[in-house]
C-alpha atoms as a PDB file:
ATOM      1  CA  UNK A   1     -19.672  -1.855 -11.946  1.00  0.00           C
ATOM      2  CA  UNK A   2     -17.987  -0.958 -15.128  1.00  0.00           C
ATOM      3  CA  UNK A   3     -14.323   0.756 -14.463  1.00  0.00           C
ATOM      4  CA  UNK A   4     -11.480   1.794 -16.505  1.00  0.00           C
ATOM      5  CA  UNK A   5      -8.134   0.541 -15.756  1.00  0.00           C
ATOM      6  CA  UNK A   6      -5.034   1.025 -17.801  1.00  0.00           C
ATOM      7  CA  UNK A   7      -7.472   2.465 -20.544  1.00  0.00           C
ATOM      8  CA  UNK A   8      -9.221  -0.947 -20.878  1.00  0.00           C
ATOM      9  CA  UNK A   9     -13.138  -0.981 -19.314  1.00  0.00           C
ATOM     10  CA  UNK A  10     -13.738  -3.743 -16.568  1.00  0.00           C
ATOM     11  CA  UNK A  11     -17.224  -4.889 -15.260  1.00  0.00           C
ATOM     12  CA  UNK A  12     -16.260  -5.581 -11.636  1.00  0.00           C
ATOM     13  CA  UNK A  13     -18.074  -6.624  -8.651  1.00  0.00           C
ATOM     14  CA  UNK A  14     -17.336  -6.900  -5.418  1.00  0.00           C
ATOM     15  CA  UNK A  15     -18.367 -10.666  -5.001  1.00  0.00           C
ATOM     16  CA  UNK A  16     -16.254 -11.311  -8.226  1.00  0.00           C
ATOM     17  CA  UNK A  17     -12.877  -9.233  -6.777  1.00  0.00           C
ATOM     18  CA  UNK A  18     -13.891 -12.005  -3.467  1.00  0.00           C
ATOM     19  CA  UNK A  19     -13.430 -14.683  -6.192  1.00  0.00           C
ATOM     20  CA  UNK A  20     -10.451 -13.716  -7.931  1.00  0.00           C
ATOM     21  CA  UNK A  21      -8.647 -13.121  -4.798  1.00  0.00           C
ATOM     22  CA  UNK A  22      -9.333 -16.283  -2.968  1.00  0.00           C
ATOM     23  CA  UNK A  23      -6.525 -18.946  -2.472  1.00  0.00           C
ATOM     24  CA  UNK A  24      -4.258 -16.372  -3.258  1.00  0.00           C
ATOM     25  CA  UNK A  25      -1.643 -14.834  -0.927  1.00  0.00           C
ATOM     26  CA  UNK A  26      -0.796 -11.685   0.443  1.00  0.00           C
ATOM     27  CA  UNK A  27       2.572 -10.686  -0.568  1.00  0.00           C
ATOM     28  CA  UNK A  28       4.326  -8.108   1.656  1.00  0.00           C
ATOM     29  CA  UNK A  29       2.705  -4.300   1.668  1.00  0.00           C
ATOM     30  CA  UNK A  30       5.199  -1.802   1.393  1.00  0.00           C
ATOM     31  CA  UNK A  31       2.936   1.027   0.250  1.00  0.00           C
ATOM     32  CA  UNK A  32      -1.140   1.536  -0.239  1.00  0.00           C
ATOM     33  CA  UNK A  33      -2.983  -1.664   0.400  1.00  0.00           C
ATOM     34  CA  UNK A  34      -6.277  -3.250   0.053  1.00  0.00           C
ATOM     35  CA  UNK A  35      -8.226  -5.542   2.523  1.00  0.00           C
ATOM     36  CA  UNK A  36     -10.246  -8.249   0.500  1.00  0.00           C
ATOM     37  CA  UNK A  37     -12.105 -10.415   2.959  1.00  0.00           C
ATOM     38  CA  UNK A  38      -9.777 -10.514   6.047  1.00  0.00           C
ATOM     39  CA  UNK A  39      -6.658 -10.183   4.295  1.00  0.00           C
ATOM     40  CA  UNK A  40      -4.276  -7.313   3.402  1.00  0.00           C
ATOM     41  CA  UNK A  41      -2.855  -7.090   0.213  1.00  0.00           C
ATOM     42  CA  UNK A  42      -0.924  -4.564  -2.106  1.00  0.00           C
ATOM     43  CA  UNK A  43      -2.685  -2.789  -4.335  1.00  0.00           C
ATOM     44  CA  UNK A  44      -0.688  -3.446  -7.491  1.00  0.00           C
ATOM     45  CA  UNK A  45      -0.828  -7.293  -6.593  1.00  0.00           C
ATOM     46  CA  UNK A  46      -4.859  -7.079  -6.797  1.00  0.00           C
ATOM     47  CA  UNK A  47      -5.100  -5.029  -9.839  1.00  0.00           C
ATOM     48  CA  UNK A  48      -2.568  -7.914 -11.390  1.00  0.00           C
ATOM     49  CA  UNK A  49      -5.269 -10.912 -10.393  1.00  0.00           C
ATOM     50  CA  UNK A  50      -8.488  -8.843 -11.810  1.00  0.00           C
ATOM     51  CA  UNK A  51      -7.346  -7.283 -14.684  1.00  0.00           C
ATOM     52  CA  UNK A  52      -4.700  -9.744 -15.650  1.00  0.00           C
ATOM     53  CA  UNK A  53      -2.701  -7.627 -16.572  1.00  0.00           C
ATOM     54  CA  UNK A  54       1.178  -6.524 -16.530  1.00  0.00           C
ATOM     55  CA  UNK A  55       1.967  -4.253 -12.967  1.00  0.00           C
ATOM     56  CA  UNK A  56       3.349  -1.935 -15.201  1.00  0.00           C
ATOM     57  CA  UNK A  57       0.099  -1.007 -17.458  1.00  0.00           C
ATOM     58  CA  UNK A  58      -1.453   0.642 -14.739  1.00  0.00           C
ATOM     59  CA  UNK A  59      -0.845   2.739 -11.862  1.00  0.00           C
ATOM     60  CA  UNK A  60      -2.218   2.371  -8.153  1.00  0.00           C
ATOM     61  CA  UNK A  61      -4.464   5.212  -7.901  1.00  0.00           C
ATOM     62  CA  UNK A  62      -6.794   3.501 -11.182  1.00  0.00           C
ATOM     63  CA  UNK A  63      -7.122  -0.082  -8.571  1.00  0.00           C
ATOM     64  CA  UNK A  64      -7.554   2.257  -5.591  1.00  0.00           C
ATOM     65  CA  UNK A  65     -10.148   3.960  -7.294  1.00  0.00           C
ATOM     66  CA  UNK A  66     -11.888   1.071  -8.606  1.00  0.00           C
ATOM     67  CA  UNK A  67     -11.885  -0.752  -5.419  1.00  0.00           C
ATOM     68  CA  UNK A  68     -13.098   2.300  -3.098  1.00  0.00           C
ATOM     69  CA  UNK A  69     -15.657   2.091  -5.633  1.00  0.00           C
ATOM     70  CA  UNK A  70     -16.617  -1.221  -4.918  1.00  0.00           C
ATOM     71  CA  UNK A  71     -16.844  -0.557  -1.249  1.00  0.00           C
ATOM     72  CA  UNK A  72     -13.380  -2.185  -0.386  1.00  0.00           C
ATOM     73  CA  UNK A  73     -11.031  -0.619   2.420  1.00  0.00           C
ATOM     74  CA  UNK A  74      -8.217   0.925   0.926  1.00  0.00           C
ATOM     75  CA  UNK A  75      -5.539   2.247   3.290  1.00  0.00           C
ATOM     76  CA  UNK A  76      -2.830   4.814   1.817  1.00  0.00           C
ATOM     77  CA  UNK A  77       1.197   4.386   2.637  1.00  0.00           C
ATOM     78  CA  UNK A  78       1.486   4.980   6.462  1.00  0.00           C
ATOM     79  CA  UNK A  79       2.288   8.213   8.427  1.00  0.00           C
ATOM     80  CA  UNK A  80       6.499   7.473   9.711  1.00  0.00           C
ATOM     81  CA  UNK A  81       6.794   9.147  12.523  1.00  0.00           C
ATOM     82  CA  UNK A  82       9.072  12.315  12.770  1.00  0.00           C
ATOM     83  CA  UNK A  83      12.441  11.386  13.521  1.00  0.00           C
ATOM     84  CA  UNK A  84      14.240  12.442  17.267  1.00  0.00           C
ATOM     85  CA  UNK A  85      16.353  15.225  17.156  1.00  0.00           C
ATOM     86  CA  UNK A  86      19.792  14.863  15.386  1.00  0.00           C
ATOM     87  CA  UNK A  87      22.634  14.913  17.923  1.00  0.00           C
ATOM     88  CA  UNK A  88      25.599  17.403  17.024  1.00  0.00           C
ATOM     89  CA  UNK A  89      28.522  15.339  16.147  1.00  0.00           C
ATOM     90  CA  UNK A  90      29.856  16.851  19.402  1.00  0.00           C
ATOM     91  CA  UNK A  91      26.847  15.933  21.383  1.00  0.00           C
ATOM     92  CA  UNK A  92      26.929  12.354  19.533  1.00  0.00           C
ATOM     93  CA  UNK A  93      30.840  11.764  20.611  1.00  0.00           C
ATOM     94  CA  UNK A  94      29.712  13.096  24.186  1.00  0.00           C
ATOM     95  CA  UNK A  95      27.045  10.652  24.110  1.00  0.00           C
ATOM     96  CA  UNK A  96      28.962   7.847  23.138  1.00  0.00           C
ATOM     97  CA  UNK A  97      31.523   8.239  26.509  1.00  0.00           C
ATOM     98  CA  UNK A  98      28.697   9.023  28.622  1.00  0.00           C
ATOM     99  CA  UNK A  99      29.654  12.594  29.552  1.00  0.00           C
ATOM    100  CA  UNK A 100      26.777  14.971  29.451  1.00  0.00           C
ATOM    101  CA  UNK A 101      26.766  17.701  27.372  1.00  0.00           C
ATOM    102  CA  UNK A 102      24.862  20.840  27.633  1.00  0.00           C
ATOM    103  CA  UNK A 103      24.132  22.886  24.403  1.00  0.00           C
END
């Protein structure tokens, strides 16, 4: 399948991403990933070993495109949860010598 990443066409196939990517090892993902075979790995570190190019030439959503496209699973940056209510520095000082406070 013939993509364009970083302005520069690619003929890519799926058994050929397989090929590039094997032996070589997930680094940690921070942000939107890819899973090639049974591994996880970050989406700027794949479009690195295909394209062979600089991480800076091209941006995440041109890989995530291209591998969707090629029927890999692409998984965006993960949901955080919402953080628990702030204490009030009162309620935090009331907290901290186990007196109860009610607001």
């Amino acid at each position: 399948m013939r993509v364009v990443i970083a302005r520069f066409p690619f003929d890519l196939t799926k058994s050929g991403v397989l090929e590039s990517m094997k032996g070589i090892k997930p680094e940690e993902v921070i942000g939107e990933s890819v899973i090639i075979g049974r591994r996880v790995y970050p989406v700027k570190q794949v479009g690195q070993v295909v394209t062979r190019q600089d991480r800076r030439d091209f941006s995440v959503g041109e890989v995530l495109r291209a591998m969707t496209q090629l029927g890999f699973t692409c998984r965006g940056i993960p949901e955080v949860a919402a953080p628990a209510r702030a204490l009030s520095p009162l309620q935090q000082a009331s907290a901290m010598l186990g007196t109860p406070v009610t607001v």
